[in-house]
Structures are given as C-alpha cells and as structure tokens.
Protein backbone atom coordinates (compact mmCIF):
# COMPACT_ATOMS: atom_id res chain seq x y z
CA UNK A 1 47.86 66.93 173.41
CA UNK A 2 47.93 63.11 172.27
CA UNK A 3 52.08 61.16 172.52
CA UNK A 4 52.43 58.46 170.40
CA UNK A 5 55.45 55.98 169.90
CA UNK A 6 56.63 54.57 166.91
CA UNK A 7 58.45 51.30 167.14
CA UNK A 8 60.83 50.78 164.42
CA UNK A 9 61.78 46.85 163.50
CA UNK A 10 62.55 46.13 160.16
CA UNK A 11 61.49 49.40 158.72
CA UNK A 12 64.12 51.39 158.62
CA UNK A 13 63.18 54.14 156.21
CA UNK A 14 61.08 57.51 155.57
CA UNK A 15 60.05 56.60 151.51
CA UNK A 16 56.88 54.44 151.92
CA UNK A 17 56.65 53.71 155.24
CA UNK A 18 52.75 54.22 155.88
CA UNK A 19 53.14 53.41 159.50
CA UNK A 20 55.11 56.04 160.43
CA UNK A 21 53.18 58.26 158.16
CA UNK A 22 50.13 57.22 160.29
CA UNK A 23 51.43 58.21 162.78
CA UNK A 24 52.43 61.36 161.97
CA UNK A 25 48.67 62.03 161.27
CA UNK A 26 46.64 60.98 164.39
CA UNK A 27 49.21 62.57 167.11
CA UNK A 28 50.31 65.44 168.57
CA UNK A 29 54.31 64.87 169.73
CA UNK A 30 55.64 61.34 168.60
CA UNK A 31 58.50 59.29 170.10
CA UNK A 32 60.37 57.05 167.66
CA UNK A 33 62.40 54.27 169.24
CA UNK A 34 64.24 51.07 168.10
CA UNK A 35 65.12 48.46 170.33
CA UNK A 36 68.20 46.65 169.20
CA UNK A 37 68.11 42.77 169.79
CA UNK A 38 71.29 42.13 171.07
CA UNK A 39 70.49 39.00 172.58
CA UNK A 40 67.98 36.48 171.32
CA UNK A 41 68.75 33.82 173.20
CA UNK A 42 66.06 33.46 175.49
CA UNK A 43 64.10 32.77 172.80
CA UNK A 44 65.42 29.27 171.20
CA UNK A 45 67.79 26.84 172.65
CA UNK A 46 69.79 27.28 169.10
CA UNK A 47 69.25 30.77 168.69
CA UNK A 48 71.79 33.72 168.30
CA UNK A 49 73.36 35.20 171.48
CA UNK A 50 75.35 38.02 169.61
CA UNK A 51 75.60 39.53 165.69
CA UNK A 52 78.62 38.34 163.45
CA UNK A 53 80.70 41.89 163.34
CA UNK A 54 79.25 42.43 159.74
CA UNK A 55 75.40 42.12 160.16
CA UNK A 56 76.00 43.99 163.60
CA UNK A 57 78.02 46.81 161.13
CA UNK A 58 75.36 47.23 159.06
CA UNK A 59 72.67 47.28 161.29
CA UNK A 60 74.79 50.39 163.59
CA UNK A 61 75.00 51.84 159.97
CA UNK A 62 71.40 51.77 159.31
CA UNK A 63 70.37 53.08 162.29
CA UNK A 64 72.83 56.05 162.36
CA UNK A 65 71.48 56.86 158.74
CA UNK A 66 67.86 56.51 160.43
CA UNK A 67 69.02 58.79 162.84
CA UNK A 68 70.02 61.64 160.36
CA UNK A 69 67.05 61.39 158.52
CA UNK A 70 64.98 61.52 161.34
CA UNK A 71 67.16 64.71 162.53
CA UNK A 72 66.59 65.94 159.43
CA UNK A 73 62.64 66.30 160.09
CA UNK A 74 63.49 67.56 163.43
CA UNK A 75 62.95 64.36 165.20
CA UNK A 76 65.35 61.72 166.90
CA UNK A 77 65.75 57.82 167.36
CA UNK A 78 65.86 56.73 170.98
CA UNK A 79 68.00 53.46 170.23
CA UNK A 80 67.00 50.85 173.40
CA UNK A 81 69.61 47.97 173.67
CA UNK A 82 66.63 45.83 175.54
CA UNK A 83 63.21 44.40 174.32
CA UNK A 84 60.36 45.87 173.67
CA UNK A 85 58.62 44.56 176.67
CA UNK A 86 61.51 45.88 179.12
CA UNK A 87 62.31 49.31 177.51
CA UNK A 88 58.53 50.71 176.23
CA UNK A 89 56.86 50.49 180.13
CA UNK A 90 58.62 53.36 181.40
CA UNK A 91 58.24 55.70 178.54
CA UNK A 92 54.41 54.72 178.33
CA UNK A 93 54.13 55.58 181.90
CA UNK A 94 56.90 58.85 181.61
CA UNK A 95 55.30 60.42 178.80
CA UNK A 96 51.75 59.18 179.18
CA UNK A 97 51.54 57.42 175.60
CA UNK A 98 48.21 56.85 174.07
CA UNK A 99 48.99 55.56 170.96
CA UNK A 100 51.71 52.75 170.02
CA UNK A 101 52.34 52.49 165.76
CA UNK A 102 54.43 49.68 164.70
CA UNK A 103 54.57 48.05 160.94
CA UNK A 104 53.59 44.70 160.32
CA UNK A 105 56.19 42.27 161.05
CA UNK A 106 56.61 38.43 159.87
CA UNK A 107 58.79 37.79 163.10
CA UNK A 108 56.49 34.93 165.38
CA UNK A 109 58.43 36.27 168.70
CA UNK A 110 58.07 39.75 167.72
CA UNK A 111 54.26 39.75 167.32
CA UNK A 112 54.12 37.76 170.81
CA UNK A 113 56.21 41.20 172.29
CA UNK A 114 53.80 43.65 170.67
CA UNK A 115 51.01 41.24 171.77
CA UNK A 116 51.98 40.93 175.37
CA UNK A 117 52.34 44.69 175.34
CA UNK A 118 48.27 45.12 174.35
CA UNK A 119 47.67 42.38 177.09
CA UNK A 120 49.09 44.86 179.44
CA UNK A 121 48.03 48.16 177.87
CA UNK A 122 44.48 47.48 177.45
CA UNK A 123 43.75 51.47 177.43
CA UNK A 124 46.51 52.29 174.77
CA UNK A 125 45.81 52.18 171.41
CA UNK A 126 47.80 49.93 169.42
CA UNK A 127 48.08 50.22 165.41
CA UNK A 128 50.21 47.44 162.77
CA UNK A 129 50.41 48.44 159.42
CA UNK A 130 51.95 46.34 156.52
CA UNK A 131 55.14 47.64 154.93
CA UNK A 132 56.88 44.61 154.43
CA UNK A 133 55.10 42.90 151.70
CA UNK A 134 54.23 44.13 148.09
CA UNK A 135 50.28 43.47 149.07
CA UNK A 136 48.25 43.67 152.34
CA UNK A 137 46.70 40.77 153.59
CA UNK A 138 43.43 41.80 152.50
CA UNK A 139 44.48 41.81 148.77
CA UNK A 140 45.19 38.65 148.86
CA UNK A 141 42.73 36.26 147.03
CA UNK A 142 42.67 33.52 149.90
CA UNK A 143 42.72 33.53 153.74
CA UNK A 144 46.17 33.40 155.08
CA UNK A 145 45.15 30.08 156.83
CA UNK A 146 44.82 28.61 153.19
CA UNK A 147 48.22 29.99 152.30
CA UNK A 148 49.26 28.33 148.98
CA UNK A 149 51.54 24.72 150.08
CA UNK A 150 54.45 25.99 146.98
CA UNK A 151 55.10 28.77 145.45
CA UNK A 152 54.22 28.15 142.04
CA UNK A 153 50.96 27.72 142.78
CA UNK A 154 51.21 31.26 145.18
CA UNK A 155 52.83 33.12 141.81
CA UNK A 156 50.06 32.04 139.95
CA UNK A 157 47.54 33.92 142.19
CA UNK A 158 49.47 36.83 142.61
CA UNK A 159 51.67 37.94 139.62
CA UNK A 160 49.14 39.83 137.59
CA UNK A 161 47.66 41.09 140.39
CA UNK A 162 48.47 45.48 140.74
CA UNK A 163 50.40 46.16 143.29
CA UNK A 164 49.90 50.07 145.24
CA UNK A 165 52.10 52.43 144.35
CA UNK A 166 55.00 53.85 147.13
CA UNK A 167 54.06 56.73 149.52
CA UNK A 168 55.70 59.91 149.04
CA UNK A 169 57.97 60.86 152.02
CA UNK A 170 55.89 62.00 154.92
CA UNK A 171 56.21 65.78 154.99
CA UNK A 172 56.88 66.47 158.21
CA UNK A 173 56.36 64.10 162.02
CA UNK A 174 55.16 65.90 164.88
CA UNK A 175 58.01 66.62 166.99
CA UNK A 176 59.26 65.08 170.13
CA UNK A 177 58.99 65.56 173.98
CA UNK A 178 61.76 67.73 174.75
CA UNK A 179 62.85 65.43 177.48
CA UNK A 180 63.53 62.68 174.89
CA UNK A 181 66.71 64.44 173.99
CA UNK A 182 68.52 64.34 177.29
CA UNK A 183 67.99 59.89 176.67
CA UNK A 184 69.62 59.88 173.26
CA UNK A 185 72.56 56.83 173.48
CA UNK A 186 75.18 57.36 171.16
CA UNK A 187 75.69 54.59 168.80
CA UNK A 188 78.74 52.23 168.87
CA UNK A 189 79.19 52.56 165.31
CA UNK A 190 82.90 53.78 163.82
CA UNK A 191 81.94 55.25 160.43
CA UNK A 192 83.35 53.99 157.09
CA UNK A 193 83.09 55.62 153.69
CA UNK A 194 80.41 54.34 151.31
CA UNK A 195 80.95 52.54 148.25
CA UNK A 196 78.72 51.93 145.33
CA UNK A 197 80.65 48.65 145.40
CA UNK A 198 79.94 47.27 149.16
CA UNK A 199 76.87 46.94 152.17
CA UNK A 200 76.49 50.06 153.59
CA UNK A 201 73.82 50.80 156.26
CA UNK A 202 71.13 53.01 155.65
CA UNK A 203 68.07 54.26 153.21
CA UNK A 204 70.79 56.49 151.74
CA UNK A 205 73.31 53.87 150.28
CA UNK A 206 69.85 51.53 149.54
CA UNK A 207 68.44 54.27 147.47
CA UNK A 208 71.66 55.10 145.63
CA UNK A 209 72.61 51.26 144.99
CA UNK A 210 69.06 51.10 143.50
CA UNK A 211 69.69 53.86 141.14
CA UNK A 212 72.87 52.82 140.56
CA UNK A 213 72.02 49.26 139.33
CA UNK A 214 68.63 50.33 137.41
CA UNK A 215 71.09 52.73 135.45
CA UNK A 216 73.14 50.19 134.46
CA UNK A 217 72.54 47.49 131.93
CA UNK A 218 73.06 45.21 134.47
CA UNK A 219 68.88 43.97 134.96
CA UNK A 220 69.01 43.17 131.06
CA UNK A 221 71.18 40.03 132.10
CA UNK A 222 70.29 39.51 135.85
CA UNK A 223 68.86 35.80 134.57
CA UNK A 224 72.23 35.09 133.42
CA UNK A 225 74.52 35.71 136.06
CA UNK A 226 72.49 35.75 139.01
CA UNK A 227 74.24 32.53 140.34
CA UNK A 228 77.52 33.78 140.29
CA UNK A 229 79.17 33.26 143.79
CA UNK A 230 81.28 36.24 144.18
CA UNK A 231 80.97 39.27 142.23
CA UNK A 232 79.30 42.38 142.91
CA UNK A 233 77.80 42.98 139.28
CA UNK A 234 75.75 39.82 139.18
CA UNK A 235 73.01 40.42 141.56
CA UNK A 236 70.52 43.09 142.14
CA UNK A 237 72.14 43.06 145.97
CA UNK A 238 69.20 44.44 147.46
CA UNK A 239 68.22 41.78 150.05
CA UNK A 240 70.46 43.65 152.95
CA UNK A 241 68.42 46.68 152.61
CA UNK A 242 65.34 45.40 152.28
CA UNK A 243 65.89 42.53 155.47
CA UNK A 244 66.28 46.14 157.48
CA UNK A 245 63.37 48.16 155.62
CA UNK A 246 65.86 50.64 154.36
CA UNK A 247 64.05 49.61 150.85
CA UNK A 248 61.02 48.70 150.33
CA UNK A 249 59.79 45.91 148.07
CA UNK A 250 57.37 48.22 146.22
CA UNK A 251 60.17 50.92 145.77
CA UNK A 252 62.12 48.15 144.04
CA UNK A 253 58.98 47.44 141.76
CA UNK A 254 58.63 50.96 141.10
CA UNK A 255 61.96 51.20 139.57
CA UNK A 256 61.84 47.97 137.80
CA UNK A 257 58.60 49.31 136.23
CA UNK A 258 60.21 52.32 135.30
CA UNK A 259 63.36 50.08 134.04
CA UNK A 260 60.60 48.75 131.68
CA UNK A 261 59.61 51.60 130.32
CA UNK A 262 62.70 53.36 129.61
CA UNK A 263 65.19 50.51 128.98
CA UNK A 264 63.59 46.96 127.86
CA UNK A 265 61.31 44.12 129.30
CA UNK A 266 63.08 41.01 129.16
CA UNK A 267 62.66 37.57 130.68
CA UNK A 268 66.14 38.79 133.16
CA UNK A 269 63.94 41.92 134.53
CA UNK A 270 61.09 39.57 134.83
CA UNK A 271 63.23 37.35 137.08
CA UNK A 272 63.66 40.72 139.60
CA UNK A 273 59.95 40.43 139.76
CA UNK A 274 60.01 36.78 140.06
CA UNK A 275 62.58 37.25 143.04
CA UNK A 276 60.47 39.63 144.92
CA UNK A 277 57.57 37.42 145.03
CA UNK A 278 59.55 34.35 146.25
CA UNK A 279 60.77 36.89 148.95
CA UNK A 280 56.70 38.12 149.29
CA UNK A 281 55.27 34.01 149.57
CA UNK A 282 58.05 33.86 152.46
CA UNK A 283 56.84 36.42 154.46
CA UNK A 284 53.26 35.43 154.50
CA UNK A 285 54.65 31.74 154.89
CA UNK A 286 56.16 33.18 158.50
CA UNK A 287 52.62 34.47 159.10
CA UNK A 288 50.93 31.26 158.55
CA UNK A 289 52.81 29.49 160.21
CA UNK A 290 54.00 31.21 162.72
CA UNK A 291 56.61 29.57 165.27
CA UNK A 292 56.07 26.32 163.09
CA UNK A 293 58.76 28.09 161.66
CA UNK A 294 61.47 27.19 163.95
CA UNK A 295 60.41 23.55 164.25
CA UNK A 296 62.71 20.75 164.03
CA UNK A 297 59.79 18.44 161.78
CA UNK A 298 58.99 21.86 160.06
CA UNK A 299 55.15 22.35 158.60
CA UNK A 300 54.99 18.33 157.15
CA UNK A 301 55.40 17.49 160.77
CA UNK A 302 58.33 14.84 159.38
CA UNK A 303 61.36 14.63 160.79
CA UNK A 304 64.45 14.91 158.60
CA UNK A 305 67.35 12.02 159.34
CA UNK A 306 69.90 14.28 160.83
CA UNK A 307 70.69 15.47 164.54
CA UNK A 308 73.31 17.54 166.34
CA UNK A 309 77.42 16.39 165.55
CA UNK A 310 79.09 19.53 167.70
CA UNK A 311 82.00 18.95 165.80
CA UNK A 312 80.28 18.49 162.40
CA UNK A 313 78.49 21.57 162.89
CA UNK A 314 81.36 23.47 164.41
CA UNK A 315 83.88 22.51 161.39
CA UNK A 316 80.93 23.45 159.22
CA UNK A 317 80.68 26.98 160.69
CA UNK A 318 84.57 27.64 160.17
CA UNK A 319 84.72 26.61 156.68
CA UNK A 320 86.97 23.38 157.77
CA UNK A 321 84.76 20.47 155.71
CA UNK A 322 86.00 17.67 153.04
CA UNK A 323 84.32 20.10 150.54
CA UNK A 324 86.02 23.20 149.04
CA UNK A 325 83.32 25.03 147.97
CA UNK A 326 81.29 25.04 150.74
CA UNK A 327 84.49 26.07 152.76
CA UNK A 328 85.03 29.24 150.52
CA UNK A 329 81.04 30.33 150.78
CA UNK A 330 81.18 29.86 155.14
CA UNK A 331 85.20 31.69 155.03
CA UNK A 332 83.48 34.56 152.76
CA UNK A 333 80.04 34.73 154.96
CA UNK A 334 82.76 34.88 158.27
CA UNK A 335 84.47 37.70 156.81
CA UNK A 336 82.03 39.91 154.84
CA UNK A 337 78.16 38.70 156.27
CA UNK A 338 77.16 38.10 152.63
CA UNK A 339 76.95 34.95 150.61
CA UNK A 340 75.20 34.53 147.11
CA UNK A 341 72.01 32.24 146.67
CA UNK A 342 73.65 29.78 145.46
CA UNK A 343 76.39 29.41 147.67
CA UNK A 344 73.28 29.40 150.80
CA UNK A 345 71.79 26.64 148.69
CA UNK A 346 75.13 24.46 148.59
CA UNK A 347 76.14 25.24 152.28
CA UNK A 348 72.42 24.54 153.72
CA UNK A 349 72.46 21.07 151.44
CA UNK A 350 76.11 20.37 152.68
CA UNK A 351 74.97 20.68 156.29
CA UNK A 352 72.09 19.02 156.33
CA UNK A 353 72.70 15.86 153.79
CA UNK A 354 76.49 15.31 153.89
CA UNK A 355 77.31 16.15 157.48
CA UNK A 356 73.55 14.97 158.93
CA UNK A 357 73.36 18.16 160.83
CA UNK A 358 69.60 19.72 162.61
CA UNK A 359 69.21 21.97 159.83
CA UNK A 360 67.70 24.91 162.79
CA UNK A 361 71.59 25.21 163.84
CA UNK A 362 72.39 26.09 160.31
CA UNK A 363 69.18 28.77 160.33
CA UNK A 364 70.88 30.21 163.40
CA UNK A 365 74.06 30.33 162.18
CA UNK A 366 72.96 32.36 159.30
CA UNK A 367 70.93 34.39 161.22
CA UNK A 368 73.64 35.30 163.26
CA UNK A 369 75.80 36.68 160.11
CA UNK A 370 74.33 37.35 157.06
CA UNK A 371 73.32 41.45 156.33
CA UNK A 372 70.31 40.61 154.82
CA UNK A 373 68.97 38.18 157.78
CA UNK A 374 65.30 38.01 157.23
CA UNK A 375 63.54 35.91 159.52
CA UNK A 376 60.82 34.57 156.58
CA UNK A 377 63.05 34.14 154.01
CA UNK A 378 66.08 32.35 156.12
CA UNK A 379 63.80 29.78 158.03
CA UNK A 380 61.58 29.85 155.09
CA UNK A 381 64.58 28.56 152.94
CA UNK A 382 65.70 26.27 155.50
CA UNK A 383 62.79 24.57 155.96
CA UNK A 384 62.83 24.33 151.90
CA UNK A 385 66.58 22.56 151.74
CA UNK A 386 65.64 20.43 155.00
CA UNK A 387 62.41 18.76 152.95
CA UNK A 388 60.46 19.83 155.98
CA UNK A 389 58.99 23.21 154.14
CA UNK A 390 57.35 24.27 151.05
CA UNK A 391 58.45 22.04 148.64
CA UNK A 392 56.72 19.27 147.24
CA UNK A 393 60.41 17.06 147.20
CA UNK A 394 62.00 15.17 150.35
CA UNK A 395 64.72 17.21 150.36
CA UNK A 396 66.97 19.46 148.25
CA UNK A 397 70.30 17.49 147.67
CA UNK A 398 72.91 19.12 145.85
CA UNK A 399 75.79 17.14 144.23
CA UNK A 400 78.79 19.66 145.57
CA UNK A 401 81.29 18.17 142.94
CA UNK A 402 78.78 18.61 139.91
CA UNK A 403 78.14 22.57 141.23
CA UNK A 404 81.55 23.49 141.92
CA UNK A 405 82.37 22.19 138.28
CA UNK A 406 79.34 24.90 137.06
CA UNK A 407 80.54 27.67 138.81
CA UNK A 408 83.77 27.46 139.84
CA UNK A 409 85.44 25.63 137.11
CA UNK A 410 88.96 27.08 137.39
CA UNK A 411 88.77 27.22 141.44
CA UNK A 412 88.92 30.96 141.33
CA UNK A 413 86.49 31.36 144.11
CA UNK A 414 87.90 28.46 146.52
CA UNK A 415 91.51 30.16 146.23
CA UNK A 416 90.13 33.45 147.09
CA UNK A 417 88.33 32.13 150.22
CA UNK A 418 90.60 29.62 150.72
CA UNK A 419 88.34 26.94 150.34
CA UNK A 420 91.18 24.05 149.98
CA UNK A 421 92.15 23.96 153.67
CA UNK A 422 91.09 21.41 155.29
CA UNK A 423 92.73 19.70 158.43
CA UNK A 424 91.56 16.07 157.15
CA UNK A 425 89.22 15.32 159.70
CA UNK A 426 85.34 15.63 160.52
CA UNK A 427 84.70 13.49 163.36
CA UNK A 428 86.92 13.86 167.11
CA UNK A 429 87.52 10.74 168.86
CA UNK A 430 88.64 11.69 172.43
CA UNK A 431 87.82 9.85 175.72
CA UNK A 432 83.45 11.26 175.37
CA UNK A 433 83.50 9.17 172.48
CA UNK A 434 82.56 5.21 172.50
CA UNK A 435 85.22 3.28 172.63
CA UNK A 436 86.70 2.08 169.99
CA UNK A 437 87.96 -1.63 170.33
CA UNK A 438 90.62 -3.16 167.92
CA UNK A 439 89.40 -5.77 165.60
C-alpha cells in the first residue's frame, strides 16, 4: 500500500488543482498538510517576522475552508506551524512516505525547502506540477532563461496563444492514515460571516465573488474604473484569492470566456485578460530570476540612490508623511490588508523617490499585510517602481499632487483614511544624530 503527502502552498483549492489530482491517482492513502509560515525571518535581514492581523485573517480563513472541503471528501488538513524541512521528516519516517506531490511554486526560498528535502530523500519520489500560471513552462515559446526583459514584448508571445482548459474537481482522494486524525491542530481562527462585499478566506467566497462579479455588468467597464482607490465595485478583486490558490488563473479565464459569449467582448473585459498576463510574466519573472528577486541592485545589477532612514521608513509605514494620499492608502492597508493598484503604485513611488527609502523594506512591508501577497507579483512590482526590474525606464516617479488631483479630487478618500494627519516632521534629530552647529 503506497502513502503519499501532499504539500499545500499557494494552492488552496479542489477546482483545477492537477497536483493534488495526481496525487490522488498514483497512491494508496494520502496525507495533505500545510505548513503555515509564521516566521520568515530567517530568511532576509528585511523580511517579515509576523502577518498584519488581516493577511493572517484571511489566510486562517482559507485554510479552515480548505479544511471543510477536504472533510468533505473524507480527508483532513494537518496544518504545521513550522517549515517544511522541520515538520515533513517525522511523518516521512512515521508513515513511511514514498511519494511527496507539491504544485509548482514561484517562491526562490520555497523551491530551496522542497529541494533540500530531495537532497535528503534521495529514495522518495518527489513530483511539482504547475497550477499557478495560465501555461506550463513547456508551452512557452522560449526557454525560461531567455525570459522576455518587459512585458510587452512577453504579451506579444503569449496572448493568442490557447490556454488548457480547468480540471474538473477530483472525484474522490484516497483517504488518510487513521493516525493522522489524533494530530489535527485546531485553527486559531474566530469565524466571521461572509460578505459578497469583503475578503473572505476560502475557495468558497473566491468562487462566489467570481460569479458574483461575472453576473454583473461590472467587467463591461472594468477599463474605466479600475484605478479607483477605494470602492469595492471597481475591481475584479480577485488577486487575494488567487495569491492563496483559492482561484485559479485559468478558472478566471474560463469565466471571462464565458462572459464573452453570453454578455459582450469589449476592450474593459480584454483588460481582465490583459491583467492576468501581467500577473502570469511575474511569476515566470520569479522563476528566472530567482533570489535576484530580493536584491537590493535588482536584475540591471544598478543600484537605485536611496538607503535605509528608520524614521523615514517607519513614518512611511504608519501613514504619518508630508503627503495625504499616500497616508490614506498605508492607514487603509493597516486596517483592512488591501490597497488598490494605484494606491501600491503611489505609496511604492513615495517611498522610494520622495523619502529615498531601500525599496526591499517597502516589499516587506507589503508582504507583511496585504491579502493578496504574492511573492512574484509584489517583488516583481517593486523591482518595477525601484528602476531596478522590468522596465525599460530609470525609475517610476509619480507626481503625488498631480494623482491625488485625478483621483481624489474632492479629498473623499484622504478624509476617510485620514490621510491629512500629519505631525509635521520626517526627520528626528536626537543626540544619534550629527550635530548640528549654529551658523
């Protein structure tokens, strides 16, 4: 009788997972764990030690939801709050595993784990398989090493090409070892009710928000109001469930196509599209380059003119900065774990060109809160605003006066995340300082 273990990362879901549906095929009992990274910091000097309350919310959510599913199938989730490396040993050695399934993750100090793990485990058999991405590696039409250097030229390549249809549900996973019931951790998770209006947890909520906003008329004018900072009707306000897995990209497509065909084609449901693929060039970005990633010069091996102001950065984090808007987007990030595009855009540009801050502490800082923290798409876009990434500009400089007058012309955003307060200053002077002589 073969054991296998599924790990789950950012794959949070039954629909279209063909990992787990794999795995379901090739063994006999099957063990499906998720570690939860608690702790990161061992990784990066500037890395996250905890989750902001929201992200951590919404990741207890999507778990639990995980969970029931699961139960539903007659399975369970053995949630691990240690790595991979520490936690997987003992049930290898416990249940005598012979087969380890995992999806394909973007995540440079993930793959090192799952690595380290076949270093050790030479006689286990070890299986990735994409379900992150709207295409697998192999359909691309270049080597990953050659990965497009924008992504214009990367949409050109790939935006007529087909892209597979979603797997069905698996039918049924093999079931457990009985013994894995008596290691079941209860969650730390209080429950809240759902609401077709906020982030909550799970492939359940994802699947209804998706039906929700393709059976609206809301996709018709996505193009249009996409950039609004705060309202829940603008955006598709997908990106939390798919950072987790709890949608996939290609389940998004699906509907879009079927959007198409029962609704309209329009250059506003093209734009989904368009979305999805910046999100898709992101992820194989990651994969290129790897821990490049998390580099101060980036992947143009320049380095920007900025380094670390504690107090800069720290007023920056608390929304206490000379400009309102950017105060309203870091108060509203504090308090919910979700910011718009745009406001990301004008907070990363703030950061790095008007208070001269290492753009990685702004990455981490973000990684630490938002719901839809995806490790491609946040360093990814970092890397973009810093100059240091896939862009062909220096840098991304936005003129905060010029954007708050676009779009927040009456100040109805600052008021409502009290953008306006600010304490008047942005640099200490204390006794660590250089002195300061009179003239």
């Amino acid at each position: 009788m073969l054991t296998g273990l599924f790990l789950f990362q950012n794959d949070l879901r039954l629909h279209d997972n063909r990992a787990l549906s794999l795995a379901a095929q090739e063994v006999d009992r099957l063990i499906c764990v998720y570690c939860f990274p608690y702790n990161q910091s061992h990784q990066r000097p500037f890395s996250v030690r905890s989750f902001g309350q929201a992200r951590q919310q919404f990741q207890l959510e999507s778990l639990a939801c995980l969970n029931k599913q699961l139960a539903n199938q007659k399975q369970v989730l053995l949630v691990l709050f240690e790595s991979p490396l520490t936690a997987l040993p003992s049930l290898i050695t416990r249940f005598d595993i012979t087969a380890i399934y995992r999806s394909e993750n973007a995540g440079y100090y993930e793959n090192k784990e799952w690595q380290l793990l076949e270093q050790r485990y030479p006689f286990l058999h070890f299986t990735t398989t994409a379900t992150h991405t709207l295409f697998d590696q192999a359909e691309l039409s270049f080597e990953l090493s050659k990965l497009p250097v924008s992504f214009s030229k990367f949409r050109k390549l790939v935006e007529d090409q087909p892209i597979q249809p979603c797997l069905v549900n698996t039918a049924s996973l093999p079931p457990p070892p009985s013994q894995i019931l008596d290691m079941r951790v209860d969650l730390p998770i209080e429950p809240q009710a759902p609401s077709h209006h906020s982030f909550y947890g799970g492939e359940t909520a994802g699947l209804e928000h998706l039906q929700h906003y393709f059976a609206s008329q809301q996709p018709s004018q996505y193009k249009q109001t996409r950039n609004a900072l705060d309202d829940w009707q603008s955006s598709t306000k997908f990106s939390p469930w798919l950072a987790l897995g709890c949608l996939s990209a290609r389940k998004i497509i699906e509907a879009l196509d079927a959007y198409h065909n029962r609704v309209e084609r329009n250059p506003s449901t093209e734009w989904i599209k368009f979305e999805l693929l910046w999100r898709e060039y992101f992820q194989w970005y990651a994969h290129c380059y790897q821990q490049d990633l998390f580099l101060f010069k980036g992947i143009k091996n320049k380095a920007p003119h900025t380094s670390y102001y504690s107090e800069r950065f720290r007023r920056w984090c608390s929304g206490n900065t000379p400009y309102p808007i950017v105060n309203a987007c870091m108060n509203q990030l504090n308090l919910t774990g979700y910011m718009s595009n745009r406001g990301r855009q004008l907070a990363a540009s703030c950061l790095v060109n008007e208070l001269s801050v290492d753009w990685r502490y702004g990455a981490s800082y973000f990684e630490q809160h938002l719901l839809d923290y995806d490790v491609a798409a946040n360093w990814g876009n970092w890397q973009y605003i810093a100059g240091v990434g896939a862009d062909a500009r220096e840098h991304r400089h936005f003129n905060l006066k010029k954007q708050t007058e676009q779009y927040d012309p009456h100040g109805v955003f600052i008021r409502k995340w009290q953008g306006d307060i600010f304490d008047g200053n942005l640099d200490a002077v204390d006794a660590a300082d250089w002195p300061i002589y009179p003239e």
